[in-house]
Protein backbone atom coordinates (compact mmCIF):
# COMPACT_ATOMS: atom_id res chain seq x y z
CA UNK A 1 0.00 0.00 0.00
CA UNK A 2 1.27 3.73 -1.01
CA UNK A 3 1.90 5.46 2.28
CA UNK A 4 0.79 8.92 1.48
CA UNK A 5 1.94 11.88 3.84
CA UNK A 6 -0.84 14.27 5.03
CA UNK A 7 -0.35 14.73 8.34
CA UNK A 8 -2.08 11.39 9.69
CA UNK A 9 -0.85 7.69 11.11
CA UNK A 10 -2.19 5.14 9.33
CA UNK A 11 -2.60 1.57 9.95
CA UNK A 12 1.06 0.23 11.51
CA UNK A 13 1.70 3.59 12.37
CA UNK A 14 -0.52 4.21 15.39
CA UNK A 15 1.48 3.09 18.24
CA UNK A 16 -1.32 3.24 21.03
CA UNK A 17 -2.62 -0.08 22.59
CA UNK A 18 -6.58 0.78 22.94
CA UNK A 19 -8.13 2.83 20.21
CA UNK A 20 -11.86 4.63 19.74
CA UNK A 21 -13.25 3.34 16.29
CA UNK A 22 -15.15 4.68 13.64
CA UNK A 23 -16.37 2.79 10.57
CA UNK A 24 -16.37 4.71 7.30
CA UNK A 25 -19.75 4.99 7.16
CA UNK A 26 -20.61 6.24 11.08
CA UNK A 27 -21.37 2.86 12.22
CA UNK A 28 -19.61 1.42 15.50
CA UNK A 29 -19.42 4.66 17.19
CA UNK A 30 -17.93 4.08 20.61
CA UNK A 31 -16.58 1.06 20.42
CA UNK A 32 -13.37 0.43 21.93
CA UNK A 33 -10.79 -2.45 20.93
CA UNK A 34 -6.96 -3.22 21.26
CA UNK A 35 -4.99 -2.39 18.32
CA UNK A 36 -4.70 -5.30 16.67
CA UNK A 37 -8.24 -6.01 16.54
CA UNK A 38 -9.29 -2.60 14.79
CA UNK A 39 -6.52 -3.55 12.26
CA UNK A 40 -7.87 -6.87 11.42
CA UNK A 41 -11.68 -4.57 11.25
CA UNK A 42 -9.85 -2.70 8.81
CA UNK A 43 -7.83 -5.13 6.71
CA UNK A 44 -11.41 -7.38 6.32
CA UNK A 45 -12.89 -4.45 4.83
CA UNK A 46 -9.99 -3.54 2.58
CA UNK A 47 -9.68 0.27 4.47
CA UNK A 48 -7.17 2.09 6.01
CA UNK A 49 -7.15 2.41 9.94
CA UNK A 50 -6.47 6.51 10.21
CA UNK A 51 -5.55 8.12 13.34
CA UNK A 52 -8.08 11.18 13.54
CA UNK A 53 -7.64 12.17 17.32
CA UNK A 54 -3.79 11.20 18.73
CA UNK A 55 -4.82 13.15 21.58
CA UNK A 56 -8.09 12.13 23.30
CA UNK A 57 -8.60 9.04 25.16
CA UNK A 58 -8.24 6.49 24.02
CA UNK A 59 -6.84 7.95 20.57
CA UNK A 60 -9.62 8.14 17.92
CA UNK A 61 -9.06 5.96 14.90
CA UNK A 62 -11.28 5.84 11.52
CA UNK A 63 -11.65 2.97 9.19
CA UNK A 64 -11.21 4.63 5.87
CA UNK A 65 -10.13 4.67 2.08
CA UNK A 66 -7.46 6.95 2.66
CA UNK A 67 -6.38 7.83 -0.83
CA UNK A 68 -10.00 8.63 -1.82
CA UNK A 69 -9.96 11.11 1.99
CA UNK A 70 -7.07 12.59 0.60
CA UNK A 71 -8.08 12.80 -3.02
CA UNK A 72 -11.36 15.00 -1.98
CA UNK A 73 -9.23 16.86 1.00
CA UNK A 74 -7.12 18.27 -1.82
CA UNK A 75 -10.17 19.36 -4.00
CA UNK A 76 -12.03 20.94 -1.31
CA UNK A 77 -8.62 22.77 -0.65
CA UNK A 78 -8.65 23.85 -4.45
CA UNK A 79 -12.35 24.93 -4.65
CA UNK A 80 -11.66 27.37 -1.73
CA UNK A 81 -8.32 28.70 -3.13
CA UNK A 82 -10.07 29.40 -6.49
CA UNK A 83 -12.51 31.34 -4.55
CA UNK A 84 -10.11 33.45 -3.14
CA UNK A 85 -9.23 36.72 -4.34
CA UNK A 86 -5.87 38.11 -4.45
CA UNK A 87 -5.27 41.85 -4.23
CA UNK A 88 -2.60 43.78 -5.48
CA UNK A 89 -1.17 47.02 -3.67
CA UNK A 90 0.14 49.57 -6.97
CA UNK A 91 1.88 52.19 -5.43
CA UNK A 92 1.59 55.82 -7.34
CA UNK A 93 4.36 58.20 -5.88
CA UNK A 94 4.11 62.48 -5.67
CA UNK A 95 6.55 65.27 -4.72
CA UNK A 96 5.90 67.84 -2.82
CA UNK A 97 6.70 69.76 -5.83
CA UNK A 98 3.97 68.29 -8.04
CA UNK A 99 2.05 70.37 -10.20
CA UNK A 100 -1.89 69.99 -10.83
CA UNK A 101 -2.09 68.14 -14.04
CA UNK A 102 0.84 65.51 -13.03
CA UNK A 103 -1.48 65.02 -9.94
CA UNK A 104 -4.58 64.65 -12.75
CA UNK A 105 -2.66 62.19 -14.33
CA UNK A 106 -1.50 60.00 -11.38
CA UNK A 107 -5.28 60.16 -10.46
CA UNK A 108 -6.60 58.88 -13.57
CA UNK A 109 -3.93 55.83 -13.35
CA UNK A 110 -5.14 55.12 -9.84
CA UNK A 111 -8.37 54.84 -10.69
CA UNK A 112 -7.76 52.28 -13.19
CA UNK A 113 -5.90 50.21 -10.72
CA UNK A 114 -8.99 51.04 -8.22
CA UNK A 115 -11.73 49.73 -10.51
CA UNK A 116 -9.74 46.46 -11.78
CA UNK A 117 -9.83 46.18 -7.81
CA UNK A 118 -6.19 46.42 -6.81
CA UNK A 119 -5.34 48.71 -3.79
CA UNK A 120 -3.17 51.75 -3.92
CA UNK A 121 -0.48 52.97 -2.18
CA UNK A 122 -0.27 56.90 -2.79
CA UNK A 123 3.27 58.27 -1.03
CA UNK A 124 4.42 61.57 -1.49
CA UNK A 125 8.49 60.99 -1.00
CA UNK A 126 10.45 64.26 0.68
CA UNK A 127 13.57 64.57 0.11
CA UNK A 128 15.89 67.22 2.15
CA UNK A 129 14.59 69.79 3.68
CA UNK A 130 10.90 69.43 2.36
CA UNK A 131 10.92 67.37 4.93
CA UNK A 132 10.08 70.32 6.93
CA UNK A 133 6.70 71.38 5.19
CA UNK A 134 5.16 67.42 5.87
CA UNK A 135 1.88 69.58 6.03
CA UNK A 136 2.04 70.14 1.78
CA UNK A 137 2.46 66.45 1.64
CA UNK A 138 -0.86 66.12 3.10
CA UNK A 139 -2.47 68.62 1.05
CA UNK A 140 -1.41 67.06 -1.74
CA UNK A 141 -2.80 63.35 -0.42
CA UNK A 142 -5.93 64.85 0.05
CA UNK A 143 -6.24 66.68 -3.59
CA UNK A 144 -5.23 63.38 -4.65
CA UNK A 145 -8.31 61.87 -3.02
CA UNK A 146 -10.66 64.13 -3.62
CA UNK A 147 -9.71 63.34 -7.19
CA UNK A 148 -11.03 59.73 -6.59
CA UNK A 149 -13.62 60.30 -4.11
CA UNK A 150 -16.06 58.55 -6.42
CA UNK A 151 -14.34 55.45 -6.81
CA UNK A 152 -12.09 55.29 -3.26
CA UNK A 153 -12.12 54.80 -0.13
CA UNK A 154 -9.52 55.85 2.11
CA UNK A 155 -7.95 52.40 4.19
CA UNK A 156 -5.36 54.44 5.64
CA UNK A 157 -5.13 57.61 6.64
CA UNK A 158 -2.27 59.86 5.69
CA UNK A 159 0.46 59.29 7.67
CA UNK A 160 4.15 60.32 7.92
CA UNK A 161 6.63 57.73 8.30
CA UNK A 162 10.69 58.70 8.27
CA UNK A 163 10.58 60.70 4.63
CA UNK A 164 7.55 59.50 3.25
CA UNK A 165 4.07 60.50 4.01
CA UNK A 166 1.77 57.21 2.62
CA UNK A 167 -2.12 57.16 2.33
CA UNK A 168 -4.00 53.63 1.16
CA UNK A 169 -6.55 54.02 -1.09
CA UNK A 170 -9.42 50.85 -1.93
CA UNK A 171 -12.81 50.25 -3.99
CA UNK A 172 -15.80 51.78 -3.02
CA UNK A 173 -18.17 48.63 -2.94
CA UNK A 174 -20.93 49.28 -5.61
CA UNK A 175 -24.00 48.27 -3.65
């Protein structure tokens, strides 16, 4: 038999002396035999003995097809990944020096990040002494925004960290 690895004992495997066992189809709940007897349950039927519950007492042991458990453990496990949705985070960076239209233009990209449903990282990036006038930064963040009001939400407020001030930006839910 293959011996495939998911995280359970099977069969020669369990080392306990008493077990708890469970029939494949819910049958012989509560019963509890030595060892060897649940494996000779389990080679009559042609099933795998599977250690469920190592840790209750006596250890919990299921009389199983074991490649089949696996085989529809993995496709449950691939139904819920494909229902998963994976956001990106696009970052659009500003100066403090940034003049209207550049800011226009940023916007416009943002959005199209925005409404392919991708979050955005807007940071405006000092450098020297602008560090000084942080309060343009946020001036700027929130002209960005109000560019985008119709399609945004703001995640995270703006917020200076060392010389960047960053603001996160996500997709108004249409409902």
């Amino acid at each position: 038999m293959k011996n495939i690895k998911k995280g359970f004992l099977l069969n020669d495997k369990i080392t306990a002396k008493k077990v708890r066992v469970v029939s494949n189809n819910g049958g012989n709940k509560d019963e509890i035999v030595p060892l060897e007897k649940a494996l000779k349950l389990a080679e009559e039927q042609n099933l795998d003995l599977v250690l469920i519950s190592p840790r209750a007492n006596p250890p919990v042991c299921k009389i199983m097809n074991y490649g089949k458990f696996i085989y529809e453990q993995s496709k449950k496990e691939k139904k819920a990944r494909k229902k998963q949705k994976v956001i990106n985070i696009k970052e659009v960076r500003l100066s403090p020096t940034i003049e209207e239209h550049d800011i226009d233009i940023k916007a416009k990209n943002a959005k199209k990040f925005l409404l392919t449903g991708d979050k955005v990282k807007v940071t405006v990036r000092f450098r020297g002494r602008e560090a000084g006038h942080s309060f343009m930064g946020r001036k700027i963040l929130n002209n960005f925004y109000s560019k985008l009001e119709d399609v945004s939400l703001i995640e995270k407020q703006p917020k200076l960290e060392g010389r960047n001030m960053t603001m996160t930006l996500w997709t108004k839910k249409n409902n």
